[in-house]
Protein backbone atom coordinates (compact mmCIF):
# COMPACT_ATOMS: atom_id res chain seq x y z
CA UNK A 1 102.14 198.38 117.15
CA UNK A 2 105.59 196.99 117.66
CA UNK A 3 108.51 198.82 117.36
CA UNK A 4 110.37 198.59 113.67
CA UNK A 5 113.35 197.12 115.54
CA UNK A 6 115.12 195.54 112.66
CA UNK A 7 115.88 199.02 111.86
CA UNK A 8 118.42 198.73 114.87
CA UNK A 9 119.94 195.31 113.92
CA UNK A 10 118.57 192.06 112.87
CA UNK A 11 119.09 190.28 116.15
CA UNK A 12 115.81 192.02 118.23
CA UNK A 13 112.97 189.76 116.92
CA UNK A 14 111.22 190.31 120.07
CA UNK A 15 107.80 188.50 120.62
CA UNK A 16 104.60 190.84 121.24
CA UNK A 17 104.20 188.94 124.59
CA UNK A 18 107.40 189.55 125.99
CA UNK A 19 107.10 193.24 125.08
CA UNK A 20 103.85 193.40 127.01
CA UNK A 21 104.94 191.99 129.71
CA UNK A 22 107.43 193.83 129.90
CA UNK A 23 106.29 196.90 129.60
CA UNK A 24 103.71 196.34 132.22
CA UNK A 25 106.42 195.57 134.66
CA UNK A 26 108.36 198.25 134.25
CA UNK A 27 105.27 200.60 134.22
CA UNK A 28 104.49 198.93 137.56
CA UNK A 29 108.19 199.66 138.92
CA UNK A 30 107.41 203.56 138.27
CA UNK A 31 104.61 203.58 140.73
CA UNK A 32 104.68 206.33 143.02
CA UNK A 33 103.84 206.11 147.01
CA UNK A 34 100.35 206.98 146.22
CA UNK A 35 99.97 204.92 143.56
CA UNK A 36 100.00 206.92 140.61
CA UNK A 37 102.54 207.05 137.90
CA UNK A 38 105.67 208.68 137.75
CA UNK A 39 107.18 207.72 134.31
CA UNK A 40 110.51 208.80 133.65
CA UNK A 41 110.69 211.09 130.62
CA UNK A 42 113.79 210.95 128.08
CA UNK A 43 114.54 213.86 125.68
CA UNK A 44 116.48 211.79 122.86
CA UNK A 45 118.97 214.02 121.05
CA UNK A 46 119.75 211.98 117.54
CA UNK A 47 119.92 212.92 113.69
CA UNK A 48 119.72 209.72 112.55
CA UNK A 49 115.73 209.09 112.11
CA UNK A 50 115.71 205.74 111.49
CA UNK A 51 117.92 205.42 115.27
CA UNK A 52 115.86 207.82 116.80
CA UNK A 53 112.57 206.20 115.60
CA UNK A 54 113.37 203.11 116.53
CA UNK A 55 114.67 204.30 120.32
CA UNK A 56 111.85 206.56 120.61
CA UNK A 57 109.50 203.71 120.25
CA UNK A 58 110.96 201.21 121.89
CA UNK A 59 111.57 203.66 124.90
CA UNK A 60 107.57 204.39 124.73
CA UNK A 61 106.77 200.86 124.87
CA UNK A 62 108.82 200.55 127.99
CA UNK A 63 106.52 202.97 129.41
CA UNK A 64 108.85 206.26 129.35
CA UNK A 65 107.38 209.39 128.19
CA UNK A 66 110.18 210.33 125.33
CA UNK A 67 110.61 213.93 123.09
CA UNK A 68 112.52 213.31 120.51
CA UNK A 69 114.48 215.91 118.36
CA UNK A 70 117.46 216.23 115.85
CA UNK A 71 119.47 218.91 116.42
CA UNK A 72 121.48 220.67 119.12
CA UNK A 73 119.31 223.81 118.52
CA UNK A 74 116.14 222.12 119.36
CA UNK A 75 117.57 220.16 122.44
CA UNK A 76 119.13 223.30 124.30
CA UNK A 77 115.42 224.83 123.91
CA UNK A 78 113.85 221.42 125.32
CA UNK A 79 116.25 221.43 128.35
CA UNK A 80 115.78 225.13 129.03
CA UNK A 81 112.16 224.32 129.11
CA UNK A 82 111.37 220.75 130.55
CA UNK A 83 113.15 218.38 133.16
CA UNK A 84 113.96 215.29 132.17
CA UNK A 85 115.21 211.97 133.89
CA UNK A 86 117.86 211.55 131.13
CA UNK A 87 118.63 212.80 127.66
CA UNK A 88 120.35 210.50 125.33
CA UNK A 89 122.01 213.17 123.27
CA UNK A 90 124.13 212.07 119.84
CA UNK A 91 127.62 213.71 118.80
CA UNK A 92 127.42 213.96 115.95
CA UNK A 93 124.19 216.45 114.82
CA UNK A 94 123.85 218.74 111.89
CA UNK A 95 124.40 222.33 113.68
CA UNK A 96 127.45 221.10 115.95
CA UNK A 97 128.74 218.21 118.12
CA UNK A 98 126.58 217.21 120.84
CA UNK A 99 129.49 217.48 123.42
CA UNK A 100 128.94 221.09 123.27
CA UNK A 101 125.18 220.72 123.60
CA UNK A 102 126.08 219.03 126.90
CA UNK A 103 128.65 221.28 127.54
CA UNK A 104 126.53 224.69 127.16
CA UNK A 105 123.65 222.92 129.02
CA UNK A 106 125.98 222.31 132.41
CA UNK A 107 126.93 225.85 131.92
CA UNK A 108 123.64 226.74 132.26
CA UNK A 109 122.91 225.05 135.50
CA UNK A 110 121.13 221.62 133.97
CA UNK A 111 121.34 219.06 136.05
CA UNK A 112 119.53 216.34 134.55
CA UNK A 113 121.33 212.49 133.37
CA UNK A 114 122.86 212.72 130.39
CA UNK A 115 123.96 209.48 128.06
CA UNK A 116 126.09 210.36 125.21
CA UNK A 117 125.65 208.42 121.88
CA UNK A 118 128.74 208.16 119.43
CA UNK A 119 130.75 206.18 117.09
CA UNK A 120 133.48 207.46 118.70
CA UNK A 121 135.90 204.77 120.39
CA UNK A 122 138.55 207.01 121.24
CA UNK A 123 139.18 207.23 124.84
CA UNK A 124 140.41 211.09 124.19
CA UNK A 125 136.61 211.28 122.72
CA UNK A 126 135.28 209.47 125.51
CA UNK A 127 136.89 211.86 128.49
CA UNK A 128 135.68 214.79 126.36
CA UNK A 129 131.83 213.63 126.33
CA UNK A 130 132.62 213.09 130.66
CA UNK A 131 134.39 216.32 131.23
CA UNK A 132 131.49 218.20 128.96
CA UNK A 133 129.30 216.59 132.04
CA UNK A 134 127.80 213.69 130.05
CA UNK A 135 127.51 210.58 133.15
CA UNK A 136 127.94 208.27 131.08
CA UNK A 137 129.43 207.36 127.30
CA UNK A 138 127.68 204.74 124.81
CA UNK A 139 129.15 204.04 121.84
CA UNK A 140 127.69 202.73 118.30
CA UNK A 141 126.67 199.95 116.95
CA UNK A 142 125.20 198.94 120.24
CA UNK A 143 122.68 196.79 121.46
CA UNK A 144 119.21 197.52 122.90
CA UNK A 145 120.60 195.80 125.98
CA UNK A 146 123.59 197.51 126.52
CA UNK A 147 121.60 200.94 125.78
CA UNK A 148 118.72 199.78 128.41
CA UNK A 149 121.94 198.55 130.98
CA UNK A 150 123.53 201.92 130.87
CA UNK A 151 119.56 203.57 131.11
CA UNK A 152 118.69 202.02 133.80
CA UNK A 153 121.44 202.29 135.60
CA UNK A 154 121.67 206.37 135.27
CA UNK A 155 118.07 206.15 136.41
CA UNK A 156 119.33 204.33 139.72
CA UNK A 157 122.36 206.91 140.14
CA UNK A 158 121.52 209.66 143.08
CA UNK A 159 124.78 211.34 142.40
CA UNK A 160 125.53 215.16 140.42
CA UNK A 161 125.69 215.92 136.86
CA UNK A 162 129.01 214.66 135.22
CA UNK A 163 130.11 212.88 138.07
């Protein structure tokens, strides 16, 4: 089943051939050294369930392994619990602002990517999200391109939390 992707924005009228192929090649470019699978997994942080639907499936049919939840509550007990490649976490959720999510997770030692979400342009918001330890900012409306861009890219980067 495809993903609902005009959820997102009417401009992703992707065929069901080009998401096939390419979710084969990137589940062939998670292939570990003795051939089996290492498949990044994504905890997405987002209140919006329409967003996180879409994102969640469109992330699955990339071939990531995704746990999706909606409040900061519920993420803090997923981090203390699994590792993750990269959490996509929102600001703005119902039981606070997702900068102190990220915040309170670095306090606790949690190392893994994290790629704030906001509609938030403000640079002062922006520096905020990086000195809570987020690596990287993303701000809405954006497109599944610039959201797989920034992805892909924390997946690459070898360096610390919040650098």
């Amino acid at each position: 089943m495809l993903p609902k992707l005009s959820r997102l924005s009417p401009g992703f009228a992707w065929s069901a051939n080009y998401l096939q192929f390419r979710c084969r090649l990137r589940i062939s470019s998670f292939l570990t050294d003795d051939g089996s699978q290492a498949m990044p997994r994504i905890l997405l942080v987002d209140d919006d369930f329409d967003l996180a639907e879409t994102l969640k499936e469109w992330f699955e049919m990339d071939g990531h392994l995704v746990d999706a939840v909606q409040t900061g509550s519920a993420a803090l007990a997923n981090m203390a619990s699994s590792s993750y490649d990269i959490i996509i976490l929102d600001w703005q959720l119902p039981d606070g602002e997702g900068v102190d999510v990220c915040r309170q997770y670095r306090a606790q030692g949690g190392t893994d990517k994290v790629l704030m979400l906001t509609g938030k342009r403000e640079f002062a918001c922006q520096y905020a999200g990086l000195k809570a330890g987020a690596n990287d900012f993303l701000s809405k409306p954006f497109t599944l391109d610039q959201l797989m861009e920034r992805f892909e890219s924390l997946l690459k980067d070898k360096t610390s939390p919040g650098d």
